[in-house]
Protein backbone atom coordinates (compact mmCIF):
# COMPACT_ATOMS: atom_id res chain seq x y z
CA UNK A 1 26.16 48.65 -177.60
CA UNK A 2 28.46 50.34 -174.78
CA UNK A 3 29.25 47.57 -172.23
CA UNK A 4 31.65 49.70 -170.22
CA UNK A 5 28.64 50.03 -167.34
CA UNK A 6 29.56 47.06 -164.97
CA UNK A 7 32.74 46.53 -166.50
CA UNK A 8 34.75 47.34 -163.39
CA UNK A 9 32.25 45.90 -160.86
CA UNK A 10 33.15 44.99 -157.00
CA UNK A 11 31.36 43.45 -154.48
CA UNK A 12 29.25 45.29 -152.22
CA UNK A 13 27.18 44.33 -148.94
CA UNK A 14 24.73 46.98 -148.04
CA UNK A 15 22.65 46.85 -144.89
CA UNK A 16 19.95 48.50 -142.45
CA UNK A 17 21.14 49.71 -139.30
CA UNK A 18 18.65 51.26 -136.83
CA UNK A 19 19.58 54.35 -134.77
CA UNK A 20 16.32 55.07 -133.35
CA UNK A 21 12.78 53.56 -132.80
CA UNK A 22 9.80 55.60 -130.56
CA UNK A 23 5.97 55.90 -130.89
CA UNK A 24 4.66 58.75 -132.01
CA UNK A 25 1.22 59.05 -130.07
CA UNK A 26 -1.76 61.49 -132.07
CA UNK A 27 -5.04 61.19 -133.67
CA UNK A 28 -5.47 61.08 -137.33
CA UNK A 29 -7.24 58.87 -139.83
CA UNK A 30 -6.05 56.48 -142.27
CA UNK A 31 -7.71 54.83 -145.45
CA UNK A 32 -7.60 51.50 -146.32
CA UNK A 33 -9.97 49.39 -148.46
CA UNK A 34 -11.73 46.32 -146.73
CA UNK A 35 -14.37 43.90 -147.64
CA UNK A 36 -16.97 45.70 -146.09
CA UNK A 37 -16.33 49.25 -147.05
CA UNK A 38 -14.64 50.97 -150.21
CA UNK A 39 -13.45 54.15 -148.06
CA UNK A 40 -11.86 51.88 -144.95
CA UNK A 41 -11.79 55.09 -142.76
CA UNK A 42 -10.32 54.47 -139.61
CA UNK A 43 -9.05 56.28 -136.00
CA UNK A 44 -5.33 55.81 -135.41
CA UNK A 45 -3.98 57.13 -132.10
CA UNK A 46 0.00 56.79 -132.77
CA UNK A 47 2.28 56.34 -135.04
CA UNK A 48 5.45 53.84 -135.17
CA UNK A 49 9.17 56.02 -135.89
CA UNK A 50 11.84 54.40 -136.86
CA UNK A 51 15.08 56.22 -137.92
CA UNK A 52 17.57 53.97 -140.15
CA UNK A 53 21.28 54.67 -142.06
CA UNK A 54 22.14 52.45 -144.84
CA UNK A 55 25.49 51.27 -144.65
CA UNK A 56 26.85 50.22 -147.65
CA UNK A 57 30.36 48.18 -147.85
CA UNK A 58 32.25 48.40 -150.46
CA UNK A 59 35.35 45.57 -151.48
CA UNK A 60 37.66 47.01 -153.32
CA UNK A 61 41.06 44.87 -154.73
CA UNK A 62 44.30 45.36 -152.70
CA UNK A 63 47.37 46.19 -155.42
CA UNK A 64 50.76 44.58 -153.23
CA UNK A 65 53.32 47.44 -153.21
CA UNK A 66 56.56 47.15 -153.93
C-alpha cells in the first residue's frame, strides 16, 4: 500500500467570502414534492444571486536561514 498521499500534509483554513448578493426578479416554475401533491408545481417571481470566492489558506513551515 503507497502511503506517500498525506505524507507531507499542512494545515489549511479554507473559507466563503461573498462578493456579491442581488435578487434576480422573473417568472418561472419550480417542482417540489409536498404532502398534498406529487408534482409540487409552483410560481416563483425571483430568484436569490449570490456570487462567492473560496479562499483557501495555506500554512506552510518557515526553514530559519542562515
Amino acid at each position: 500500500m503507497d502511503e506517500s498521499c498525506g505524507d507531507c500534509s499542512v494545515a489549511h483554513k479554507s473559507e466563503l467570502i461573498e462578493i456579491l448578493e442581488f435578487t434576480h426578479f422573473f417568472e418561472h416554475f419550480t417542482f417540489d414534492k409536498t404532502d398534498y401533491s406529487e408534482r409540487g408545481k409552483h410560481m416563483k417571481k425571483y430568484i436569490r444571486v449570490v456570487v462567492a470566492v473560496e479562499l483557501v489558506t495555506v500554512g506552510a513551515k518557515i526553514e530559519p536561514t542562515s
